[in-house]
N, C-alpha and C. Protein backbone atom coordinates (compact mmCIF):
# COMPACT_ATOMS: atom_id res chain seq x y z
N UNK A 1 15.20 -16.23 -3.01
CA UNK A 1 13.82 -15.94 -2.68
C UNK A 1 12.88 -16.56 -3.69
N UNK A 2 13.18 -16.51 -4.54
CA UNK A 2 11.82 -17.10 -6.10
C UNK A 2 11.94 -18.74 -5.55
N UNK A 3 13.10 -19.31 -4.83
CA UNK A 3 12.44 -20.89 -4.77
C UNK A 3 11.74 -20.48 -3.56
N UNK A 4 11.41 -20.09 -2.83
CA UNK A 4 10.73 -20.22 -1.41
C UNK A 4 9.48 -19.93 -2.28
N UNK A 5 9.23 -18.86 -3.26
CA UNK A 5 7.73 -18.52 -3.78
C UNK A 5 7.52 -19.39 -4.91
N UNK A 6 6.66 -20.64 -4.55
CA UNK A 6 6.19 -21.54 -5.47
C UNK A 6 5.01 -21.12 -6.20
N UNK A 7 4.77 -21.55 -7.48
CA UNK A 7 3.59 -21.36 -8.17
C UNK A 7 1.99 -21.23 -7.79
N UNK A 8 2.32 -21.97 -6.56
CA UNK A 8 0.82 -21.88 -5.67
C UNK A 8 0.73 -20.78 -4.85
N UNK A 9 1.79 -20.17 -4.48
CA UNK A 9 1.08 -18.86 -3.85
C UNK A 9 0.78 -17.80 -3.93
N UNK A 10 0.11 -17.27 -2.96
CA UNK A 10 -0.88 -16.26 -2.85
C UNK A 10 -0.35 -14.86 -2.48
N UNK A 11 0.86 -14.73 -2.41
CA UNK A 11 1.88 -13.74 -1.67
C UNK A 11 2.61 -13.09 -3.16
N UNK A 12 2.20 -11.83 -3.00
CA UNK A 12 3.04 -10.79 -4.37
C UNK A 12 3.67 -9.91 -3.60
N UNK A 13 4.53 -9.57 -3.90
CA UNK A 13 4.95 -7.83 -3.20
C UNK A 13 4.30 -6.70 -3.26
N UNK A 14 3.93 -6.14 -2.65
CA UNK A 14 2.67 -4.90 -2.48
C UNK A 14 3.73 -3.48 -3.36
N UNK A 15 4.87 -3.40 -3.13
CA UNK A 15 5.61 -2.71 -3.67
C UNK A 15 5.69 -2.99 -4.93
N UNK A 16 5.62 -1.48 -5.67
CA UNK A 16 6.21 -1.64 -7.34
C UNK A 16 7.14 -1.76 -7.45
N UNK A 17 7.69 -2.87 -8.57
CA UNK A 17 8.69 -3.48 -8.61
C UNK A 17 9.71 -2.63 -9.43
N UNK A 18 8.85 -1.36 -10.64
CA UNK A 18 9.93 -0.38 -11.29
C UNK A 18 9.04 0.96 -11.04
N UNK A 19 9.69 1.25 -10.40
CA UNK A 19 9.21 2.72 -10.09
C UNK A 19 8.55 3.50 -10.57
N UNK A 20 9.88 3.97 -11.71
CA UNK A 20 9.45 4.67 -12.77
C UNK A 20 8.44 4.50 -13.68
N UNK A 21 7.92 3.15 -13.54
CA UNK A 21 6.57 3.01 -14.60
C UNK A 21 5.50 2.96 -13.30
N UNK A 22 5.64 3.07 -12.31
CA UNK A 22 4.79 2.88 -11.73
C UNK A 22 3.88 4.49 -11.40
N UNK A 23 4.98 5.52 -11.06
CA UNK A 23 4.76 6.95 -10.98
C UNK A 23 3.85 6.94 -12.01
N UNK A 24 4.41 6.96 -13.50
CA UNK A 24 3.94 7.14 -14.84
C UNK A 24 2.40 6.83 -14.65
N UNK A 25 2.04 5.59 -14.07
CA UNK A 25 0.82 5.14 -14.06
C UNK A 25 0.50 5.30 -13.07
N UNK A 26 0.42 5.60 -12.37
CA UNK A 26 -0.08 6.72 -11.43
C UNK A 26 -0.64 8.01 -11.64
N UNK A 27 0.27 8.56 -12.20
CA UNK A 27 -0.11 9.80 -12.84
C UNK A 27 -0.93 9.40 -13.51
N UNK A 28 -1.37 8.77 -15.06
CA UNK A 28 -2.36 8.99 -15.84
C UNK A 28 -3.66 8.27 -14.96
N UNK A 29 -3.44 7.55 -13.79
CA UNK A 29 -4.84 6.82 -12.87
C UNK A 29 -5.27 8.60 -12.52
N UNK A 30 -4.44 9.39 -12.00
CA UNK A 30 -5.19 10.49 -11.37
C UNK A 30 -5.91 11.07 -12.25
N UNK A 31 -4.92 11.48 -13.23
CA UNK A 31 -5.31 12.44 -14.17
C UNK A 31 -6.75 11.84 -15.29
N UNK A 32 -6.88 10.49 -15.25
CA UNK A 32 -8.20 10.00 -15.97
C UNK A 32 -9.36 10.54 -14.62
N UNK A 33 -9.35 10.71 -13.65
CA UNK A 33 -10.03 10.51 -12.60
C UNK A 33 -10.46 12.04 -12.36
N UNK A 34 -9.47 13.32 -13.15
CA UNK A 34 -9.82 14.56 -13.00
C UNK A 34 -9.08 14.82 -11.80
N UNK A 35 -7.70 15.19 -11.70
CA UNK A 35 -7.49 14.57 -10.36
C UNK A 35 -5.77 14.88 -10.74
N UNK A 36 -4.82 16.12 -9.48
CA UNK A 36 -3.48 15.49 -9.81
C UNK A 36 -2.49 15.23 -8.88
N UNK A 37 -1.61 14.85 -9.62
CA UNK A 37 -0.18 14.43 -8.46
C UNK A 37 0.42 15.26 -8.52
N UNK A 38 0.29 16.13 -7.38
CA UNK A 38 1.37 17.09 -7.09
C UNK A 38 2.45 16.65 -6.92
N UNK A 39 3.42 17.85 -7.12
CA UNK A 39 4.81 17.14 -6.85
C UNK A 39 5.02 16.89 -5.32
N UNK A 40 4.59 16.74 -4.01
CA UNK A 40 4.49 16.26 -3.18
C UNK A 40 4.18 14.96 -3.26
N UNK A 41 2.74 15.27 -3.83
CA UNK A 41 1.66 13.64 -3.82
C UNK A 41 2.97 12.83 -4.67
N UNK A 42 3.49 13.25 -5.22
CA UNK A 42 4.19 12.20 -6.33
C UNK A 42 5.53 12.31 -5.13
N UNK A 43 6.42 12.92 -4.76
CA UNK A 43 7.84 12.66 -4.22
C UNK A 43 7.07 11.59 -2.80
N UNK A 44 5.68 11.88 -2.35
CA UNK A 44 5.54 10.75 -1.29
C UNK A 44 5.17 9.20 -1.85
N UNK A 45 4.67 9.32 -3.12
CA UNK A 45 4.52 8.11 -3.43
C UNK A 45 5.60 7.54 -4.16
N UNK A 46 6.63 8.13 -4.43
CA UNK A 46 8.07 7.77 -4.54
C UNK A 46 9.34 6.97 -3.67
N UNK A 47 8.62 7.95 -2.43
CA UNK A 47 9.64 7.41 -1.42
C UNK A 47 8.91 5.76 -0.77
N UNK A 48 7.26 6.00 -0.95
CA UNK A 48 6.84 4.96 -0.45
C UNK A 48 7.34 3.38 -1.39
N UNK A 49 6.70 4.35 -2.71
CA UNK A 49 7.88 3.16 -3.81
C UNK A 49 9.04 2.28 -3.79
N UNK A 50 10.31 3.31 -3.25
CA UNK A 50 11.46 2.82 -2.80
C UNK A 50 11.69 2.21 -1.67
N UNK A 51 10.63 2.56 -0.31
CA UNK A 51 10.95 1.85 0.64
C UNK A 51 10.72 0.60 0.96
N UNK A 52 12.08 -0.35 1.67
CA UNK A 52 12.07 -1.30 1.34
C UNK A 52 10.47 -2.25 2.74
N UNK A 53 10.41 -1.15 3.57
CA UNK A 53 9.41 -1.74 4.74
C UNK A 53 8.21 -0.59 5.05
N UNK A 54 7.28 -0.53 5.37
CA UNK A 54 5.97 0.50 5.77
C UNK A 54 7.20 1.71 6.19
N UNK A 55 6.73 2.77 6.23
CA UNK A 55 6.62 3.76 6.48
C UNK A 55 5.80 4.58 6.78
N UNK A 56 6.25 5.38 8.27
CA UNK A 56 4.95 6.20 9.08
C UNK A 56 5.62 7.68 7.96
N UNK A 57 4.45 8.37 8.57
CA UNK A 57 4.27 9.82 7.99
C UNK A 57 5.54 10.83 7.96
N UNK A 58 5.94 10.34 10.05
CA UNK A 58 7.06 11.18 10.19
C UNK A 58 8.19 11.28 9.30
N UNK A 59 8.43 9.80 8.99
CA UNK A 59 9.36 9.49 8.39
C UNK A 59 9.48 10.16 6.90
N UNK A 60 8.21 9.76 6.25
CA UNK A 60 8.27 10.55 4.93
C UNK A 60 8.63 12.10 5.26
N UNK A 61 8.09 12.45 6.00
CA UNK A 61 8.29 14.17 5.74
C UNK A 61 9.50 14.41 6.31
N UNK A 62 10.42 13.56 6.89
CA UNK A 62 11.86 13.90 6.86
C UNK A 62 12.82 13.69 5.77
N UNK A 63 12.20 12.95 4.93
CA UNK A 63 12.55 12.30 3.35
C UNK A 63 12.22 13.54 2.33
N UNK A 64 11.26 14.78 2.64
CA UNK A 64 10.73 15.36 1.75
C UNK A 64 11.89 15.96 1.26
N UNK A 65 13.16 16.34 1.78
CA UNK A 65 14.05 17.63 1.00
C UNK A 65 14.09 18.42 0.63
N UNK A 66 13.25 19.95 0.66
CA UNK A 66 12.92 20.49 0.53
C UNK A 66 11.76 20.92 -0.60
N UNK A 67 10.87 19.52 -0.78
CA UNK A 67 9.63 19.73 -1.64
C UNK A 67 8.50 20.78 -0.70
N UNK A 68 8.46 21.94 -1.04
CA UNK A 68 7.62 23.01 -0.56
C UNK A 68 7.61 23.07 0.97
N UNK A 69 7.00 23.47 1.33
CA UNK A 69 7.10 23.81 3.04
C UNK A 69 6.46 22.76 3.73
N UNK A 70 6.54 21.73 3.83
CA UNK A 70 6.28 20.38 3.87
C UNK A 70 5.93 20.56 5.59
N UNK A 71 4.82 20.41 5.81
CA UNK A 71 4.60 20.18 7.30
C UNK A 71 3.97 19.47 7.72
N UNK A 72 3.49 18.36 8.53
CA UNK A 72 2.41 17.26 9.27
C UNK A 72 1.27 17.01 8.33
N UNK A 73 0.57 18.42 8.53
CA UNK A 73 -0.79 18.46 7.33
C UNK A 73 -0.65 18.16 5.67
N UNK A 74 0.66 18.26 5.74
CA UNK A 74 0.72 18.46 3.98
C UNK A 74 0.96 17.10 3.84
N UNK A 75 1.60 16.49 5.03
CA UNK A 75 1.92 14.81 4.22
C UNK A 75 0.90 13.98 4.77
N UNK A 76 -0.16 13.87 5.76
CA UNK A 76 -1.40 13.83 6.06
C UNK A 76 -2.15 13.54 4.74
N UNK A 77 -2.76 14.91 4.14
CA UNK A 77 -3.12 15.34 2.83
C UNK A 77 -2.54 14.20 2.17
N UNK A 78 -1.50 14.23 1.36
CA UNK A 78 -0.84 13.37 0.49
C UNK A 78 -1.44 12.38 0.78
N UNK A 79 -1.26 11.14 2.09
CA UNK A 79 -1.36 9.90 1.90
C UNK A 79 -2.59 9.92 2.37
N UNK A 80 -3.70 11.00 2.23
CA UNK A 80 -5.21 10.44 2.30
C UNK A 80 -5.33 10.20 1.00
N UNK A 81 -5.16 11.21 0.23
CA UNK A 81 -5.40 11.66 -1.36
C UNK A 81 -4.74 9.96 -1.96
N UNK A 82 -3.62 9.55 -1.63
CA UNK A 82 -2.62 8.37 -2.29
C UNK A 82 -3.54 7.49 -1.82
N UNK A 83 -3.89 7.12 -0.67
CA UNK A 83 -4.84 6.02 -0.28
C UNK A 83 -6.57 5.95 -1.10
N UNK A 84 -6.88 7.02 -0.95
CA UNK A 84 -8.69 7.22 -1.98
C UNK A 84 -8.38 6.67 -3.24
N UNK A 85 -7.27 7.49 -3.57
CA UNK A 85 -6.45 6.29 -4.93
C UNK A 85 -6.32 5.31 -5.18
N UNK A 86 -6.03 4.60 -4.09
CA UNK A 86 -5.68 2.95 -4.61
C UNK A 86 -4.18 2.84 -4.62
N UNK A 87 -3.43 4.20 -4.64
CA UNK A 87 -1.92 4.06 -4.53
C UNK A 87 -1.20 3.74 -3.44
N UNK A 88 -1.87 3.92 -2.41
CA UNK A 88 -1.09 3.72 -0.78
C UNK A 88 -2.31 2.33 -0.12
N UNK A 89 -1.75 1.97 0.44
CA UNK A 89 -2.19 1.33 1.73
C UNK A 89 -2.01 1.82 2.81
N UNK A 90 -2.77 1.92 4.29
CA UNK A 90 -2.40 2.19 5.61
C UNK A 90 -2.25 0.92 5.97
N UNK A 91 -1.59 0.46 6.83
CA UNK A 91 -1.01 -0.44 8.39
C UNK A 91 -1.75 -0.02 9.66
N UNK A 92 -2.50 0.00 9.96
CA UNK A 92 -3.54 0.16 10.89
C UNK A 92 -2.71 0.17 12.19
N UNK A 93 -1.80 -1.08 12.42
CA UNK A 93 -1.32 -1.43 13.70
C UNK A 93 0.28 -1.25 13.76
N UNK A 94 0.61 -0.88 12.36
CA UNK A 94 1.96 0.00 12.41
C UNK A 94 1.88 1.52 12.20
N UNK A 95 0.78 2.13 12.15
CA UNK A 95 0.28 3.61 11.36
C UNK A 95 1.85 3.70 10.89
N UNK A 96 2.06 2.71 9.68
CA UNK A 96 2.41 3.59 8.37
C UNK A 96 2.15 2.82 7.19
N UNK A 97 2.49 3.13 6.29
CA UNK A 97 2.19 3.21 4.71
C UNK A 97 2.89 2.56 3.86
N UNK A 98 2.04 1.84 2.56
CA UNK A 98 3.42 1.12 1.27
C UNK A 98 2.57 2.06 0.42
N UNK A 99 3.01 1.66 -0.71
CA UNK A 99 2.54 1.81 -1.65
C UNK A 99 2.52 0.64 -2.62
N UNK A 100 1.11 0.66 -3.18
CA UNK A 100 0.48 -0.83 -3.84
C UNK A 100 0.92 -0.61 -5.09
N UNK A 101 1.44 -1.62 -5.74
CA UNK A 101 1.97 -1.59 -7.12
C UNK A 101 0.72 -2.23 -8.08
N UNK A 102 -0.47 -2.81 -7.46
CA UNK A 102 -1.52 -3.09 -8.62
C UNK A 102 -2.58 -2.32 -8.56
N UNK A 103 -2.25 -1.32 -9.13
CA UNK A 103 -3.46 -0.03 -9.73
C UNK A 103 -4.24 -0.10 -10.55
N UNK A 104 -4.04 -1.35 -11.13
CA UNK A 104 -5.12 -1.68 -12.05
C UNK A 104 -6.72 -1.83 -11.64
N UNK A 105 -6.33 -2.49 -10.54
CA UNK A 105 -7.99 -2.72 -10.14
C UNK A 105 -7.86 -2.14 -8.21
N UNK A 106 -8.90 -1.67 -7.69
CA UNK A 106 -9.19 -1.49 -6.04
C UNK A 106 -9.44 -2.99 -5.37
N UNK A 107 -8.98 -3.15 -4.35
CA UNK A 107 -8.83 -4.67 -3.66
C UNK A 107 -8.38 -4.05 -1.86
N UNK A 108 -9.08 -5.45 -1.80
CA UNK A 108 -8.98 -4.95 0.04
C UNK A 108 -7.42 -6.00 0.66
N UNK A 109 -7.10 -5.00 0.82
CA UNK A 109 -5.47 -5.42 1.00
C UNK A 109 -6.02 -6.69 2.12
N UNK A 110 -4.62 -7.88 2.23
CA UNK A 110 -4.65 -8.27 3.14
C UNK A 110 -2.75 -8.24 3.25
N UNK A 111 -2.36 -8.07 4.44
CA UNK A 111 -1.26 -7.83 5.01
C UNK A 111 -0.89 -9.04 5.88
N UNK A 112 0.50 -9.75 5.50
CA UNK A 112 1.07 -10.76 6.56
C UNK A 112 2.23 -9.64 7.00
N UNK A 113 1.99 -9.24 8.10
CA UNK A 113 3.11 -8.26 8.76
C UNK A 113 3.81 -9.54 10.15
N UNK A 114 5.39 -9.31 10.18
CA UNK A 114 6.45 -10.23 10.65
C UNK A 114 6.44 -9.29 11.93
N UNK A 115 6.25 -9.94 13.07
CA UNK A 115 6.98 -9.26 14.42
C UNK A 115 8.41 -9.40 14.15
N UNK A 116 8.88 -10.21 13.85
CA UNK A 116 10.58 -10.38 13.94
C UNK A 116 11.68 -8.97 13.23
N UNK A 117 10.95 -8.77 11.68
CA UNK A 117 11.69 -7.72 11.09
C UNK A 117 10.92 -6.78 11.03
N UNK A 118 9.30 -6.57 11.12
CA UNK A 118 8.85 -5.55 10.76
C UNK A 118 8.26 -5.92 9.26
N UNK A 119 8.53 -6.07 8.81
CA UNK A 119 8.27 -6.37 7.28
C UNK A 119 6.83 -6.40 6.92
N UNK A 120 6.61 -6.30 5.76
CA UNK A 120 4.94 -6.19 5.51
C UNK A 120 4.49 -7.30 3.97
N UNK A 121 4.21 -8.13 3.89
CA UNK A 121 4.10 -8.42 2.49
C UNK A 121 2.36 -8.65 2.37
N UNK A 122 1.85 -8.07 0.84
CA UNK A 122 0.25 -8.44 0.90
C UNK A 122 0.17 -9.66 0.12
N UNK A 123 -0.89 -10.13 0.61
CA UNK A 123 -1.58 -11.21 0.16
C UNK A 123 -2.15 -11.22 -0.31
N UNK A 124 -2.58 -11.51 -1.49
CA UNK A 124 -3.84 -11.38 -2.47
C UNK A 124 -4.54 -13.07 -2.32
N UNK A 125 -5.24 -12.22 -1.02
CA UNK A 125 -6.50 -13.99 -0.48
C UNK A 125 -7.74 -13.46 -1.80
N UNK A 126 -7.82 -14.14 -2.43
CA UNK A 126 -9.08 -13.22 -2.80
C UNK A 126 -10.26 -14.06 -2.37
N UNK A 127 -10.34 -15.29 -2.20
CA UNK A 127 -11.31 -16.36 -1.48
C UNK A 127 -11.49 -15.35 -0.38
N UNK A 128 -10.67 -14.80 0.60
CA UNK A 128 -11.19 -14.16 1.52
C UNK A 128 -11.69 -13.01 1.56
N UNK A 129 -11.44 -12.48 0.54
CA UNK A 129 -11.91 -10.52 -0.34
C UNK A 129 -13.10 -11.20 -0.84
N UNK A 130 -13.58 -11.75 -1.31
CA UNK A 130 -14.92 -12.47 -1.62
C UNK A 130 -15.75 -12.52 -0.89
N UNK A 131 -15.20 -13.63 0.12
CA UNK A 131 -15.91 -14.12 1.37
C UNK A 131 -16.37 -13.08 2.14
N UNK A 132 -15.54 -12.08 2.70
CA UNK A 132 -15.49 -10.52 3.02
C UNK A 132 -16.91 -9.91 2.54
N UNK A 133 -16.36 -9.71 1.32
CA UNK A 133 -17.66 -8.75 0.12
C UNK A 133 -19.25 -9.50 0.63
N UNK A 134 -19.20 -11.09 0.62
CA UNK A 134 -20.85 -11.46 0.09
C UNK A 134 -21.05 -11.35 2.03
N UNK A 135 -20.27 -11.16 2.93
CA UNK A 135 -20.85 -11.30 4.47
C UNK A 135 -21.15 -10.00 4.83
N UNK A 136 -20.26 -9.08 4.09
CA UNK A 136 -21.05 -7.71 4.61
C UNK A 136 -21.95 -7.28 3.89
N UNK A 137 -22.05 -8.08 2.21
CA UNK A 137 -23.33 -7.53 1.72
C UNK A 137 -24.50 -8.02 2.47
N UNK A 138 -24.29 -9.66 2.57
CA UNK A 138 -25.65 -10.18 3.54
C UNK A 138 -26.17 -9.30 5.14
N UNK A 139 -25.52 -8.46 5.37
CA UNK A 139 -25.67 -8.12 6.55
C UNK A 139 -26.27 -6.73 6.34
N UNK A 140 -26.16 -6.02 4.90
CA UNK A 140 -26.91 -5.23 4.87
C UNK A 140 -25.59 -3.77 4.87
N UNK A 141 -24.27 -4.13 4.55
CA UNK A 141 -23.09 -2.95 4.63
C UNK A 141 -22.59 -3.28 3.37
N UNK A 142 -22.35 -1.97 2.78
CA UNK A 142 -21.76 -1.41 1.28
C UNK A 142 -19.94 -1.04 2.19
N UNK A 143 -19.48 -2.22 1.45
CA UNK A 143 -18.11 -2.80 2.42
C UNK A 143 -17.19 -1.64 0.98
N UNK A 144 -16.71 -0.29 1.05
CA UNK A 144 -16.14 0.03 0.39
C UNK A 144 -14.08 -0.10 -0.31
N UNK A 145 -14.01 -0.36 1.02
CA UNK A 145 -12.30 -1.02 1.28
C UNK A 145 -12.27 -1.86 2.42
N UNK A 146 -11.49 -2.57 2.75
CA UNK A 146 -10.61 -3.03 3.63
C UNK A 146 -9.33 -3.66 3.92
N UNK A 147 -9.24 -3.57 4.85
CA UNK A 147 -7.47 -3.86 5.43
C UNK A 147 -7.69 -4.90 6.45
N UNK A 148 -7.07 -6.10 5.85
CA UNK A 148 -6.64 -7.22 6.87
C UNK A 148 -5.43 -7.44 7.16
N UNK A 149 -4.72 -7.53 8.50
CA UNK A 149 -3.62 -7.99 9.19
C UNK A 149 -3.08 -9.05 9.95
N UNK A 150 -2.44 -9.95 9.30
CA UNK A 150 -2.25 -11.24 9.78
C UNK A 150 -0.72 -10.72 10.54
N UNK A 151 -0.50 -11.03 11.74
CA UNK A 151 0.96 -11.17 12.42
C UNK A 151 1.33 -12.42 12.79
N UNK A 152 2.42 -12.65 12.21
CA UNK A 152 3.37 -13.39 12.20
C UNK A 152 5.02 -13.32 11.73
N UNK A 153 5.72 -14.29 11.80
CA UNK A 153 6.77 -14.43 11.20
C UNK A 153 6.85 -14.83 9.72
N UNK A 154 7.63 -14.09 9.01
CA UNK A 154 7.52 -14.42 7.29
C UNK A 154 9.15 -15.14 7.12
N UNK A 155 8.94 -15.67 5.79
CA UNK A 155 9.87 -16.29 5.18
C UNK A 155 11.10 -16.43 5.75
N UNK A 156 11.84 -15.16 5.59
CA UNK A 156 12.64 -15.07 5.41
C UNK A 156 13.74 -15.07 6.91
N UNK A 157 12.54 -15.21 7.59
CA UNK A 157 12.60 -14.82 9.66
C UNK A 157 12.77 -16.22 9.91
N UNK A 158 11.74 -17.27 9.41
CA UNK A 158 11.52 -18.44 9.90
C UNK A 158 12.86 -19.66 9.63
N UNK A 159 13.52 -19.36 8.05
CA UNK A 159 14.54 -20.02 7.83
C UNK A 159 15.88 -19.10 8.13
């Protein structure tokens, strides 16, 4: 895979690449913010961590294992709270979820999602997160997030 990703592109993995530092920093993003990760909020942004493709809701809350009485609303909750964060992404046209491994800064995802496997990888266009920002400022809209979805076939489908 690293020769197919040449120095020129624009394609990172939206997934954290070590987990465990990623939780960690997570946690102190909430907790600077006044703000915490329950042990829910944290076992869903765990599983989103580990998974290797989006994940819908259902799915997580069959993953929960007996973290508290875990029902529809509670994992709802979670991945609004993970998303206001900056920790989750939604899939609009898959309704489900990753989790973004660059918490450093808020950015309007853009998504190349594969009909072939399902797969999701983001793109960091930022020419087009730019372009984005100065057309809805000219128009008179305070553009707070967004989510772009490109479908197609990725890499790994095509060869």
């Amino acid at each position: 895979m690293a020769q197919s990703m040449s120095t020129h592109t624009a394609n990172t993995p939206c997934r954290p690449r070590d987990v465990g530092a990623f939780l960690s920093e997570a946690e102190q993003l909430v907790t600077r913010r006044g703000q915490k990760l329950t042990p829910i909020r944290r076992k869903v942004l765990e599983l989103l961590a580990r998974a290797d493709a989006p994940a819908k809701a259902y799915d997580l809350l069959a993953s929960l294992d007996g973290h508290g009485a875990a029902k529809p609303p509670t994992i709802y909750r979670a991945l609004d709270f993970l998303q206001e964060a900056g920790l989750v992404h939604k899939i609009e046209s898959l309704n489900a979820y990753v989790a973004c491994g660059h918490t450093s800064h808020l950015h309007s995802a853009v998504f190349l999602i594969c009909d072939l496997c399902g797969g999701a990888e983001e793109l960091h266009a930022v020419s087009t997160s730019q372009a984005l920002s100065q057309d809805t400022k000219a128009a008179g809209f305070a553009l707070s997030q967004a989510v772009i979805e490109a479908r197609g076939q990725c890499r790994r489908c095509l060869s």
